[in-house]
Protein backbone atom coordinates (compact mmCIF):
# COMPACT_ATOMS: atom_id res chain seq x y z
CA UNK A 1 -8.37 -2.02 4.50
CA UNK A 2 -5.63 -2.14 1.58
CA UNK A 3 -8.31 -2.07 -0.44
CA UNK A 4 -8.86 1.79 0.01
CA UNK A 5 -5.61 2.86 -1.37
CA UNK A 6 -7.05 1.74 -4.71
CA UNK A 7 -10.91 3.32 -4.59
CA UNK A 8 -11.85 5.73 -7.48
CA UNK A 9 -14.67 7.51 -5.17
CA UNK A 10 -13.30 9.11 -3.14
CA UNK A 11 -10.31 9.27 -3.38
CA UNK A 12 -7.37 8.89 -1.14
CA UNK A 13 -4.61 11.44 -0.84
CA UNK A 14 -1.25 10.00 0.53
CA UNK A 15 0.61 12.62 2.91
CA UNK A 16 4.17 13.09 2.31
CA UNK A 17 6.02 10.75 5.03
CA UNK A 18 8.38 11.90 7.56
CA UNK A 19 11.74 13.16 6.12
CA UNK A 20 13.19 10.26 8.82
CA UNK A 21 10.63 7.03 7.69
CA UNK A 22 13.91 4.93 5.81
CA UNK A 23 11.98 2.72 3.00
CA UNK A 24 13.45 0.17 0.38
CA UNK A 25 11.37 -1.12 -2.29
CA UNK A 26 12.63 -3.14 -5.11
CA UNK A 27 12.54 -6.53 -7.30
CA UNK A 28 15.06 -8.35 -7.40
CA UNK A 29 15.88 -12.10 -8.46
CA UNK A 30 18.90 -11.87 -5.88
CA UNK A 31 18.89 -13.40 -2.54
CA UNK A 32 17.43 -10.38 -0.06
CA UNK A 33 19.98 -9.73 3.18
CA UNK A 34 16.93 -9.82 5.78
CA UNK A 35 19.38 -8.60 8.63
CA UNK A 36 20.78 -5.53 6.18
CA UNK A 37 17.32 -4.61 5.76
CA UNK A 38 15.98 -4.58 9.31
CA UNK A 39 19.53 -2.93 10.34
CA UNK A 40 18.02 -0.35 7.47
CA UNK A 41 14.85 0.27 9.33
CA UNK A 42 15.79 -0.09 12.67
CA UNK A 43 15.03 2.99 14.95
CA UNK A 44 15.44 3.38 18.67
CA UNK A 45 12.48 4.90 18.87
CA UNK A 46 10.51 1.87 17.04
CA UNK A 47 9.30 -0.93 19.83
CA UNK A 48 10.10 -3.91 17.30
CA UNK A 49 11.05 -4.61 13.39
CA UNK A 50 8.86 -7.17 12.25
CA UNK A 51 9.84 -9.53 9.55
CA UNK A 52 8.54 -12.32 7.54
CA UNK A 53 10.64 -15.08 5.75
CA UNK A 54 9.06 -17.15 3.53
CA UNK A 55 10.02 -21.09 2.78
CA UNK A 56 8.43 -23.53 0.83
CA UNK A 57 7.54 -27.32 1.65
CA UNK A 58 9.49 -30.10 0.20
CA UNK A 59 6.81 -31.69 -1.82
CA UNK A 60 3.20 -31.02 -2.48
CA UNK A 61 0.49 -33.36 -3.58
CA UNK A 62 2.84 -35.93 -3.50
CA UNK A 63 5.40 -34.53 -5.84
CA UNK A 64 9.00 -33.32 -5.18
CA UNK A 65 9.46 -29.43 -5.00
CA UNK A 66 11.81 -28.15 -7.23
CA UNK A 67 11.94 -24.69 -7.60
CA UNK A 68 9.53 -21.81 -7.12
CA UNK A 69 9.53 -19.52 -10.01
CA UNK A 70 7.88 -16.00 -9.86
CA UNK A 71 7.29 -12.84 -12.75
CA UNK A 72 5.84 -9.78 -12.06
CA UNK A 73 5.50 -6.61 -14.38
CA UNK A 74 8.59 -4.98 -11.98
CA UNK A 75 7.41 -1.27 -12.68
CA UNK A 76 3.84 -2.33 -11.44
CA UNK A 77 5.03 -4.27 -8.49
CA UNK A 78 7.77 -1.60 -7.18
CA UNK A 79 4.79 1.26 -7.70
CA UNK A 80 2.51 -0.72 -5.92
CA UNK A 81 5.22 -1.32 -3.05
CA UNK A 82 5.47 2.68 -2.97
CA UNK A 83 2.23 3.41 -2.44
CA UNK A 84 1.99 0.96 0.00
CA UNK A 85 5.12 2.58 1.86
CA UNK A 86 3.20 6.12 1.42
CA UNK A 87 -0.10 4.17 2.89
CA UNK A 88 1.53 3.45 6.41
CA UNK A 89 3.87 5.77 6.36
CA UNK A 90 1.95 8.36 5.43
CA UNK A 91 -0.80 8.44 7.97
CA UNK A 92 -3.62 6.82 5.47
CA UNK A 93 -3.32 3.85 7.97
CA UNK A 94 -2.27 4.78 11.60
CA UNK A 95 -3.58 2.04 14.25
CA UNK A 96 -2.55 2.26 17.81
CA UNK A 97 -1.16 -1.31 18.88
CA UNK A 98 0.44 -0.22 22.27
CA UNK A 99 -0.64 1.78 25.39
């Protein structure tokens, strides 16, 4: 489905988001405050704040982990984050999930 925010034909026309959707979007090489973020987002009208923290395994294929190093193109990446933000906020991907 993410797939469609990136068709040529036709294309897809992100709606402004509410004036209340709250959405941060950056790269950073600093460690992210999870709970400062979710205390960010949190509304009383949301039913739960989902959030996903990554680790990484000790070794693999028998070798010792010792640090995980990433690069992105940062203006890329943060775009790409927007547009994801305007994709489900935005009403481009609406999916019902409780009765």
């Amino acid at each position: 489905m993410a797939d469609a925010i990136y068709q040529k034909d036709p294309p897809v026309e992100p709606k402004a988001p509410p004036k209340e959707t709250r959405t941060a979007v950056a790269v950073t090489s600093q460690t992210i405050d999870v709970a400062s973020l979710s205390s960010f987002v949190a509304d009383d009208a949301a039913g739960a704040t989902s959030t996903f923290v990554g680790t990484t395994r000790d070794t693999f294929q028998g070798k010792r982990t010792l640090r995980l190093e990433y690069e992105a193109y940062a203006p890329m990446a943060v775009r790409a984050m927007q547009v994801t933000c305007l994709f489900v906020c935005g009403g481009l991907y609406k999916r019902r999930l409780a009765r």
